[in-house]
N, C-alpha and C. Protein backbone atom coordinates (compact mmCIF):
# COMPACT_ATOMS: atom_id res chain seq x y z
N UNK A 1 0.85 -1.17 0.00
CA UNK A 1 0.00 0.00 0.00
C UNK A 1 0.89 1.22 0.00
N UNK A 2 0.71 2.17 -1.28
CA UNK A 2 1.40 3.33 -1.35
C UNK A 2 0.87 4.40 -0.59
N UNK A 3 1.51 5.58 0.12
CA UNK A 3 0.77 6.68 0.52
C UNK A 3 1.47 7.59 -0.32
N UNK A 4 1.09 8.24 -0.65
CA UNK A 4 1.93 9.80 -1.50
C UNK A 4 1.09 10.91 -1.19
N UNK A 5 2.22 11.80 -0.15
CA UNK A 5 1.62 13.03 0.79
C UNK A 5 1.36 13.82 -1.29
N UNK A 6 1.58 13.49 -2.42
CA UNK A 6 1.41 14.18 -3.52
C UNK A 6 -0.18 13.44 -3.94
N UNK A 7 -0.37 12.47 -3.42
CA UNK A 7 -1.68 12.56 -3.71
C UNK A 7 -2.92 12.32 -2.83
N UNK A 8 -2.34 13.33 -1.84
CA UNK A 8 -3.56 13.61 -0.98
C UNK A 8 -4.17 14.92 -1.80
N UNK A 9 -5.04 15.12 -1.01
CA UNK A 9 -5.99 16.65 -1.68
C UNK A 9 -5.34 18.10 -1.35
N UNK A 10 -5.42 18.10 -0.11
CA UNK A 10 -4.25 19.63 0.46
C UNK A 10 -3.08 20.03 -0.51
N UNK A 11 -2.45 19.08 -1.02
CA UNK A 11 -1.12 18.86 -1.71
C UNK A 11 -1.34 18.90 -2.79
N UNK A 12 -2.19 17.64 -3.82
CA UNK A 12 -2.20 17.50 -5.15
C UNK A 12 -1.45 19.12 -5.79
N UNK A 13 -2.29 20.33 -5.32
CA UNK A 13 -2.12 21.02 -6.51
C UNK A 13 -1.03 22.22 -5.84
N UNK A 14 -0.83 22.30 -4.25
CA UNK A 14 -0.04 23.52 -4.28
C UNK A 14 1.52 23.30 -4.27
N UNK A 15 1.70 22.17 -4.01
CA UNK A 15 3.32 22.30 -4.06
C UNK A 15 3.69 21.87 -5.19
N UNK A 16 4.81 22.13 -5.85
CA UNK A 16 5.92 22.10 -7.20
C UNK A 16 6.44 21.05 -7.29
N UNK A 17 6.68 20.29 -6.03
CA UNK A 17 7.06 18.80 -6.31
C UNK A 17 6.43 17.92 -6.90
N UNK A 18 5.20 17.96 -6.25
CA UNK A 18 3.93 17.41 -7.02
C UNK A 18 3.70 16.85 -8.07
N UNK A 19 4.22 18.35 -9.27
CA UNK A 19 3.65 18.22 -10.60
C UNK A 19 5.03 17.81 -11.43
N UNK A 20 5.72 17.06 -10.35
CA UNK A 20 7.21 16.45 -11.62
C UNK A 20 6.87 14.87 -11.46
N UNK A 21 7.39 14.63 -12.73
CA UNK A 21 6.90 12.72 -13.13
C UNK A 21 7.21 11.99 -11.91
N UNK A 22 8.38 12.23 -10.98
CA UNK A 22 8.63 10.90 -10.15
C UNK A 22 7.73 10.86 -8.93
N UNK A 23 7.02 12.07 -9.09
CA UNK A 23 6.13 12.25 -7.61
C UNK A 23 4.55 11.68 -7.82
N UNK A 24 4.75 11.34 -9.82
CA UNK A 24 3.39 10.69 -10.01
C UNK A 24 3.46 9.07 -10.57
N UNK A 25 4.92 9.09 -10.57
CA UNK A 25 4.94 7.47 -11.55
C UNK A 25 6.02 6.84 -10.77
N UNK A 26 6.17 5.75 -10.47
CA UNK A 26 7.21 4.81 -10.58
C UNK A 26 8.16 4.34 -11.36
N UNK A 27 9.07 4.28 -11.14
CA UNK A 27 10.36 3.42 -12.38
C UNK A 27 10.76 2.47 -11.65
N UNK A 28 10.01 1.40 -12.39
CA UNK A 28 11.03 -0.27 -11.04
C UNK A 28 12.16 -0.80 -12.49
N UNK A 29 12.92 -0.89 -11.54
CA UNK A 29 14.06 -1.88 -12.19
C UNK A 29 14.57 -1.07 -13.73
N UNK A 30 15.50 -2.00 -14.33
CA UNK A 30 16.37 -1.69 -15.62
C UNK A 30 15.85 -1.57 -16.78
N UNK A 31 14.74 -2.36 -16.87
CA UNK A 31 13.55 -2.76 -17.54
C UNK A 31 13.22 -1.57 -18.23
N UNK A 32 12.33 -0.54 -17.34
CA UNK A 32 11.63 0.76 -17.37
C UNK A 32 10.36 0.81 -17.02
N UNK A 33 9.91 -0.40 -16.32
CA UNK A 33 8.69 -0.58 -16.36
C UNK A 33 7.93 0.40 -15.25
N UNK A 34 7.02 1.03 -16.08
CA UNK A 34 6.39 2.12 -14.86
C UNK A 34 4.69 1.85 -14.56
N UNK A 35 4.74 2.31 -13.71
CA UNK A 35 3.65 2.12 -12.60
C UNK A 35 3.15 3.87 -11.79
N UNK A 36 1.52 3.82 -12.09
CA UNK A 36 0.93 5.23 -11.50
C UNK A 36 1.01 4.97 -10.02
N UNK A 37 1.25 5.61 -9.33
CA UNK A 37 1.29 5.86 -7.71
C UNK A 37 -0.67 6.07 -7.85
N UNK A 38 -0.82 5.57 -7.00
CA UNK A 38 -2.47 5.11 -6.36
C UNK A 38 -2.42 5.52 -5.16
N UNK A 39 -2.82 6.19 -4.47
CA UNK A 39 -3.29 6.23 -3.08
C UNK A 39 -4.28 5.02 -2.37
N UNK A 40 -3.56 4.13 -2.01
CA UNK A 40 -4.63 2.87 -1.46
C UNK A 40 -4.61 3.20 -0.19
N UNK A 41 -5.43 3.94 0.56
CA UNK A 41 -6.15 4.08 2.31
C UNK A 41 -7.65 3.54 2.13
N UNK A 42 -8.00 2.11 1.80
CA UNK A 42 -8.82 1.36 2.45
C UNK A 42 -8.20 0.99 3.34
N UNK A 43 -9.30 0.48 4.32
CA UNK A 43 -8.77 -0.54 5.45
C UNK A 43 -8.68 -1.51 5.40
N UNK A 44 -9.54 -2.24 4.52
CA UNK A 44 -9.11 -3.88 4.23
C UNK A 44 -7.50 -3.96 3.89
N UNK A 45 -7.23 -3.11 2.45
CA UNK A 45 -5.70 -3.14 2.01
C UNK A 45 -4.49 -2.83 3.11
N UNK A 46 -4.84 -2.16 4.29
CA UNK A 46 -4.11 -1.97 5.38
C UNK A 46 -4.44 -3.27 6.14
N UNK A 47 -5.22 -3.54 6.59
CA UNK A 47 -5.48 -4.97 7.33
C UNK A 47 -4.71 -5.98 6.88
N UNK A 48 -4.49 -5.98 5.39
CA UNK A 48 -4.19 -6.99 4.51
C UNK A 48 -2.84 -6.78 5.06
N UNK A 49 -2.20 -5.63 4.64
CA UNK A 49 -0.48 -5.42 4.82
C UNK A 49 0.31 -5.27 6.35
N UNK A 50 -0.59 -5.31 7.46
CA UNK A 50 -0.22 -6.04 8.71
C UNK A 50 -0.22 -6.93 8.75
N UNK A 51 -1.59 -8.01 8.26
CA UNK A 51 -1.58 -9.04 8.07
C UNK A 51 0.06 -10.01 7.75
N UNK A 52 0.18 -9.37 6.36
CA UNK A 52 1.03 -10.43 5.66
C UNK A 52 2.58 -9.85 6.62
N UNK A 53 2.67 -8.78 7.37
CA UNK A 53 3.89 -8.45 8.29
C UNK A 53 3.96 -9.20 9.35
N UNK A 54 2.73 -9.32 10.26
CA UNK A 54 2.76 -10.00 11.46
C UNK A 54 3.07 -11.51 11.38
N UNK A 55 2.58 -11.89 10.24
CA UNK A 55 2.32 -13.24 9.93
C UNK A 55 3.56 -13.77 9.69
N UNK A 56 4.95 -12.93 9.92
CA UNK A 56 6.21 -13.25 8.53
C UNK A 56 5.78 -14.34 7.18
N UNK A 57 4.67 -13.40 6.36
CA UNK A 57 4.80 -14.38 5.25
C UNK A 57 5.70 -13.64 4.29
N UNK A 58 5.73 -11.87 4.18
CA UNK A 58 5.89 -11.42 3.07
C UNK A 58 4.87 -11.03 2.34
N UNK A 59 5.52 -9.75 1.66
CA UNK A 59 4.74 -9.75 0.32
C UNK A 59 4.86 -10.42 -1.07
N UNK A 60 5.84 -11.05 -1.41
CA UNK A 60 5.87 -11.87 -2.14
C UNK A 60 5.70 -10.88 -3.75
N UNK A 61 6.09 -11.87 -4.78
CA UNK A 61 6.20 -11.59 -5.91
C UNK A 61 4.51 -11.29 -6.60
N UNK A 62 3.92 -12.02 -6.03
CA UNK A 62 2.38 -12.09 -6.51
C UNK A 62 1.73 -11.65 -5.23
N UNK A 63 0.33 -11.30 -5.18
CA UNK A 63 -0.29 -10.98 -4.49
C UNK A 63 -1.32 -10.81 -4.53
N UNK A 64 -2.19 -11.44 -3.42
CA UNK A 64 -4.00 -11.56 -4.49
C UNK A 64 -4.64 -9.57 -3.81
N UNK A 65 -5.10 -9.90 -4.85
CA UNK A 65 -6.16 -8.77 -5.06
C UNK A 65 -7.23 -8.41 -4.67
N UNK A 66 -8.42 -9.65 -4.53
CA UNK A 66 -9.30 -9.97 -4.48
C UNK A 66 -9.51 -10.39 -3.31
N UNK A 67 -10.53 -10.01 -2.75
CA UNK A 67 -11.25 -10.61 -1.27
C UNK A 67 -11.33 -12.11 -0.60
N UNK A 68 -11.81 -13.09 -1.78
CA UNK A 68 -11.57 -14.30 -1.66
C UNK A 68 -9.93 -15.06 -2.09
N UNK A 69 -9.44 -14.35 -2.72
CA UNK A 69 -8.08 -14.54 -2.55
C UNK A 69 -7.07 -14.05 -1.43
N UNK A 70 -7.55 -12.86 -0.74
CA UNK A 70 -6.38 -12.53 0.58
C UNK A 70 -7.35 -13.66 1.52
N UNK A 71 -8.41 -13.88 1.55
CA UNK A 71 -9.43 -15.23 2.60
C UNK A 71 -8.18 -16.26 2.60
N UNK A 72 -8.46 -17.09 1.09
CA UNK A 72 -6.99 -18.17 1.17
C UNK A 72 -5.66 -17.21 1.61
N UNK A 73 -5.26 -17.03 1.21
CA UNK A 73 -3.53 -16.28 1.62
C UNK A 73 -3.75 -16.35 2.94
N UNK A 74 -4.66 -15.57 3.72
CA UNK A 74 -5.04 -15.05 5.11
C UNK A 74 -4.70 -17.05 5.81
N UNK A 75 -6.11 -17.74 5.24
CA UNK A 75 -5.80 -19.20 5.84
C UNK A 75 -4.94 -19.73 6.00
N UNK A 76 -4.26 -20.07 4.73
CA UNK A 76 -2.70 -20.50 4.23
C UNK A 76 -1.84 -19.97 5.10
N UNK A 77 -1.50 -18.45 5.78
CA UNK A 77 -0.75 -18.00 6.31
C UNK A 77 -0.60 -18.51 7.44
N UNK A 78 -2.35 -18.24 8.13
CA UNK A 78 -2.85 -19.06 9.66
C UNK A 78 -1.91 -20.48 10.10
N UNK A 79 -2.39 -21.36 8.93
CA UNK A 79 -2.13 -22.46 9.00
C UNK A 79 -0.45 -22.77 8.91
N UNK A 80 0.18 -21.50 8.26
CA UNK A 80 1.48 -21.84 8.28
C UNK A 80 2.13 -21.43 9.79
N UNK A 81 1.79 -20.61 10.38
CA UNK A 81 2.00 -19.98 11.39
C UNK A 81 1.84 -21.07 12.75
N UNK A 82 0.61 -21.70 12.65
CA UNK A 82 0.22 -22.54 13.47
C UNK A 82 1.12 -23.69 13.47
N UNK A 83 1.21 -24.26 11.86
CA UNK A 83 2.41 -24.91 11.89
C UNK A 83 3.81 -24.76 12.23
N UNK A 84 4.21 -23.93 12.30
CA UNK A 84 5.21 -23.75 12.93
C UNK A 84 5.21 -23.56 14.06
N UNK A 85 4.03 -23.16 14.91
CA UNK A 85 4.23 -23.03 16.38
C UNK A 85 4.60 -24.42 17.17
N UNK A 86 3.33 -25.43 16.21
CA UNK A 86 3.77 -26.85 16.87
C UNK A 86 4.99 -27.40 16.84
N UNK A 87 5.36 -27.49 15.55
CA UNK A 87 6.79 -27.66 15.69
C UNK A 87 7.77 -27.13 16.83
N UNK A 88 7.61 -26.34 17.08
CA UNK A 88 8.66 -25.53 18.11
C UNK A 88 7.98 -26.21 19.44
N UNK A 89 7.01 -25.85 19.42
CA UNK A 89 6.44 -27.05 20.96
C UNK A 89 6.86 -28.26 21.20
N UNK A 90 7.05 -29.10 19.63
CA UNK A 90 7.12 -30.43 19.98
C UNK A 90 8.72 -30.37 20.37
N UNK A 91 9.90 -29.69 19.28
CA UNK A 91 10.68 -29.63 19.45
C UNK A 91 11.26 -29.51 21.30
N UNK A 92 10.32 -28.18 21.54
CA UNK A 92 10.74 -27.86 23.06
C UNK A 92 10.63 -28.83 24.23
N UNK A 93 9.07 -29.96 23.77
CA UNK A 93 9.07 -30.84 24.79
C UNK A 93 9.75 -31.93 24.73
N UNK A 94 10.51 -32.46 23.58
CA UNK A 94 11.42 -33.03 23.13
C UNK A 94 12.56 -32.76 24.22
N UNK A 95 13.15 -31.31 24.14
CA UNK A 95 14.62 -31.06 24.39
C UNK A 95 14.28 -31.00 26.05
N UNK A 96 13.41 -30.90 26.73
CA UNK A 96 12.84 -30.30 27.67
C UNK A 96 13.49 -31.65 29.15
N UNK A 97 14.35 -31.17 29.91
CA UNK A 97 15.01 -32.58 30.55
C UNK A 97 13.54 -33.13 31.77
N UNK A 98 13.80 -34.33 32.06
CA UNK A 98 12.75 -34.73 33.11
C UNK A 98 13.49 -34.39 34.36
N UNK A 99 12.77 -35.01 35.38
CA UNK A 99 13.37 -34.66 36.99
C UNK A 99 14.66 -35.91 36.80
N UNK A 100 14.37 -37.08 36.50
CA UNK A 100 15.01 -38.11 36.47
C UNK A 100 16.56 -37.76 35.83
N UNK A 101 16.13 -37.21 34.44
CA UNK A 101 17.78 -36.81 33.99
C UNK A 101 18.38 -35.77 34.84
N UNK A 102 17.51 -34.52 35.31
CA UNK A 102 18.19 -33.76 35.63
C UNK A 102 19.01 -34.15 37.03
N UNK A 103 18.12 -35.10 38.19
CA UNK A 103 18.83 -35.36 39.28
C UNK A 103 20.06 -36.76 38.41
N UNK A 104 20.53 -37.14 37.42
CA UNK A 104 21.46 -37.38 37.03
C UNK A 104 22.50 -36.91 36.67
N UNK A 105 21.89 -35.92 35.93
CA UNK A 105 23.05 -34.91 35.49
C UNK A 105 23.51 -34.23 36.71
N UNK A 106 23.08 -34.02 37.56
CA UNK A 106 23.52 -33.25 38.90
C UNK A 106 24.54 -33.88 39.72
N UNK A 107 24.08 -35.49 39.65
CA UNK A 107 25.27 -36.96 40.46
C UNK A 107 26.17 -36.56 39.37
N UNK A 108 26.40 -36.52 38.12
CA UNK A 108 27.41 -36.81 37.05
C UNK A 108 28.18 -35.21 37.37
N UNK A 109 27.74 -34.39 37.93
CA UNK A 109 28.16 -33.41 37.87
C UNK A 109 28.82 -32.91 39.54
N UNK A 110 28.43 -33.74 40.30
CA UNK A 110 29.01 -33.90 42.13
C UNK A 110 29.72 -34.76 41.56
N UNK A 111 29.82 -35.94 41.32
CA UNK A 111 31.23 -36.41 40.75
C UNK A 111 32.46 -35.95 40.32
N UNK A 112 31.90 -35.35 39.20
CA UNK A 112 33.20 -34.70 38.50
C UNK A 112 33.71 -33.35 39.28
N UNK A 113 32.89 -32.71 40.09
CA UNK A 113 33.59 -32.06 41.05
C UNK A 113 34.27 -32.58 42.53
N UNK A 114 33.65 -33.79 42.27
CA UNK A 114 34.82 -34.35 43.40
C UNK A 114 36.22 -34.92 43.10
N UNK A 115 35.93 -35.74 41.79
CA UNK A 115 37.74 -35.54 41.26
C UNK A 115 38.19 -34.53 41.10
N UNK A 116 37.28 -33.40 40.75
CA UNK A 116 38.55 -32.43 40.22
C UNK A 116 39.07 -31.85 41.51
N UNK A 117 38.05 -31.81 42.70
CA UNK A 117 38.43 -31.55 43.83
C UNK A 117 40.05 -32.49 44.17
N UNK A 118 39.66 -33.85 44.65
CA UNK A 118 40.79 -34.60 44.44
C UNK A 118 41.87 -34.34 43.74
N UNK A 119 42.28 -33.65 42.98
CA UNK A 119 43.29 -33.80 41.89
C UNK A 119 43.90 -32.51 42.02
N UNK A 120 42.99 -31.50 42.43
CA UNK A 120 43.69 -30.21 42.96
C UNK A 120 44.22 -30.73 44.31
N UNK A 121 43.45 -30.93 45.66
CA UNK A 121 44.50 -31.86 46.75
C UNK A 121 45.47 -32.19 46.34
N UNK A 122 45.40 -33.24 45.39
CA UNK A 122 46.79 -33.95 44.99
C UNK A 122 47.88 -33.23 44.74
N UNK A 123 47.16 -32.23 43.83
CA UNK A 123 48.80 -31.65 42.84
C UNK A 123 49.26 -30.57 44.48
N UNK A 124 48.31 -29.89 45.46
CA UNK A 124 48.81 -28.89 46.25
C UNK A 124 49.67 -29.88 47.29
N UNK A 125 49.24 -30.99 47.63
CA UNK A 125 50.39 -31.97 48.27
C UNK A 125 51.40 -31.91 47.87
N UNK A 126 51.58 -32.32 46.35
CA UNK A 126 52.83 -32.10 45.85
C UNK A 126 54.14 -31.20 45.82
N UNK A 127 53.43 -29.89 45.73
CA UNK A 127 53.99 -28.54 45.52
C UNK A 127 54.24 -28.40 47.21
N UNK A 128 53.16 -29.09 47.77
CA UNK A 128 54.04 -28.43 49.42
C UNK A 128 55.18 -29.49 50.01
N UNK A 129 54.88 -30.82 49.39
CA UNK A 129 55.89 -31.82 49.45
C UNK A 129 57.30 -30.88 48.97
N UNK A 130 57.22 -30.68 47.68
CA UNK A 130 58.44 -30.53 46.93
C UNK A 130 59.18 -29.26 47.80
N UNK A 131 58.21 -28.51 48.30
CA UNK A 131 58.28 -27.12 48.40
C UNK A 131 58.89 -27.10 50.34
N UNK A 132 58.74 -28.01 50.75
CA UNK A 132 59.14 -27.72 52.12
C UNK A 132 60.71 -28.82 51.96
N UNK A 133 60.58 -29.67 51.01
CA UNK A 133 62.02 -30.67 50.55
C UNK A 133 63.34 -29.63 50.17
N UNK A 134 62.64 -28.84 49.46
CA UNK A 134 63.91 -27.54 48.80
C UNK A 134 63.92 -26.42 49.77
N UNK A 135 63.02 -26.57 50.94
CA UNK A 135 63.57 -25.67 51.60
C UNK A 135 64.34 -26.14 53.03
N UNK A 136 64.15 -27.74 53.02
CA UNK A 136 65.23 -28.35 53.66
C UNK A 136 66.70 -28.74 53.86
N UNK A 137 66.14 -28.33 52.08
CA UNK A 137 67.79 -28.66 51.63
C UNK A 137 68.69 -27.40 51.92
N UNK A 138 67.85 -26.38 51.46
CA UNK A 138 68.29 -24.93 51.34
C UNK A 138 68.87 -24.58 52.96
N UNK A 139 68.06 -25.26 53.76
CA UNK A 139 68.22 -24.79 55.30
C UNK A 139 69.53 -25.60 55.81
N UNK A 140 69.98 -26.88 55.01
CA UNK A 140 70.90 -27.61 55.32
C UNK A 140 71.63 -27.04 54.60
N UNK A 141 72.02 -26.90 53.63
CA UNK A 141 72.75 -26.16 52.69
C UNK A 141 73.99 -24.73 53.72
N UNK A 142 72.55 -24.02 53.78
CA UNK A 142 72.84 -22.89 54.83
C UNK A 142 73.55 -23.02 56.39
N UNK A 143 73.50 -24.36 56.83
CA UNK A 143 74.32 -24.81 57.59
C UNK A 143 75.42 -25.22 57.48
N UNK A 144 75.61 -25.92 56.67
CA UNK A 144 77.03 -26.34 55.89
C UNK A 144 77.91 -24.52 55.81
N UNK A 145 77.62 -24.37 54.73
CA UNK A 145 77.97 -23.06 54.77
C UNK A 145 78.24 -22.32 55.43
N UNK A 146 77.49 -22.18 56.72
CA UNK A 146 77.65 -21.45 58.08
C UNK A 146 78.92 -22.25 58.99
N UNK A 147 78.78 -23.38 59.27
CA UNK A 147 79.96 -24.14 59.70
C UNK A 147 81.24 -24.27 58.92
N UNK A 148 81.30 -24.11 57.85
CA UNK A 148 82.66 -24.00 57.25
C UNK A 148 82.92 -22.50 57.28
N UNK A 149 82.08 -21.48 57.75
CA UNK A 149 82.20 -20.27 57.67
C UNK A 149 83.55 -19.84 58.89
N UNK A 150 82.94 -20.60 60.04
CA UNK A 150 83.10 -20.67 60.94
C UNK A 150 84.46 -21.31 61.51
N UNK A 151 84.52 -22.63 60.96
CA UNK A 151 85.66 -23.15 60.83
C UNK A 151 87.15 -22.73 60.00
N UNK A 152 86.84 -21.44 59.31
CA UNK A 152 87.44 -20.90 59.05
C UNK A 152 88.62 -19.68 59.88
C-alpha cells in the first residue's frame, strides 16, 4: 500500500514537487517498467499489509487482489504460522530434561567435582611436598655453609 503526501488533496495542486513525473509514476528496475502511484487508504488493504507483516509471510512476488483470494492467503498463512508453532512445541518438549535426567546430570556433575576436587588436593600436596624438601635442603645447605664459615 502506497501513501503519496502528492496525492492527498491539500497537496495534489499547491506544491511544485507534485507536478514532476517521479512524484506521479514509478520506475522499477532496468527494464523501465512504470507504474501510476495510487493512493490505497482502504482498510481492508491496510489490514491486509499487517496481516502479511505479522504473519512473517511477506509480500511476495504475486499478491492476491481480491477478497476471496487474501481469505486463502489469510488461511494458508494461519495455518502456516500454526504450523510452525507446533513444531517448536514439539521440538521444546522433546529437548525439555525430566526430573530423572536432571537429578542425574547433577550426580554426574558432584562427581566430577569431586575428582577435580581430588586432583587439585593432589597436585597442592605435591607442591608443598616438593616445596618444604627444597627448603630443607636450602636450610641444610645454609648450615654447611655457616659451619665452614666458621671453621674458618
Amino acid at each position: 500500500a502506497e501513501v503519496s503526501m502528492c496525492l492527498q488533496e491539500p497537496h495534489m495542486h499547491n506544491d511544485p514537487e507534485c507536478n514532476e513525473r517521479h512524484a506521479k509514476i514509478w520506475n522499477l528496475g532496468q527494464e523501465g517498467e512504470e507504474f501510476e502511484k495510487v493512493n490505497d487508504t482502504f482498510m481492508f488493504n491496510a489490514m491486509w499489509v499487517i496481516w502479511c507483516t505479522s504473519s512473517t509471510v511477506g509480500y511476495g512476488d504475486l499478491t492476491p487482489t481480491t477478497h476471496s483470494g487474501r481469505v486463502v492467503a489469510g488461511i494458508t498463512a494461519f495455518v502456516g504460522v500454526c504450523s510452525a508453532a507446533l513444531l517448536t512445541a514439539a521440538f521444546s518438549s522433546v529437548l525439555t530434561w525430566s526430573s530423572e535426567e536432571i537429578s542425574a546430570m547433577l550426580i554426574l556433575q558432584r562427581e566430577s567435582a569431586r575428582r577435580s576436587l581430588q586432583n587439585l588436593a593432589a597436585s597442592y600436596l605435591i607442591k608443598w611436598y616438593r616445596r618444604s624438601r627444597e627448603h630443607r635442603r636450602h636450610k641444610t645447605l645454609d648450615l654447611e655453609a655457616g659451619a665452614k664459615a666458621l671453621a674458618r
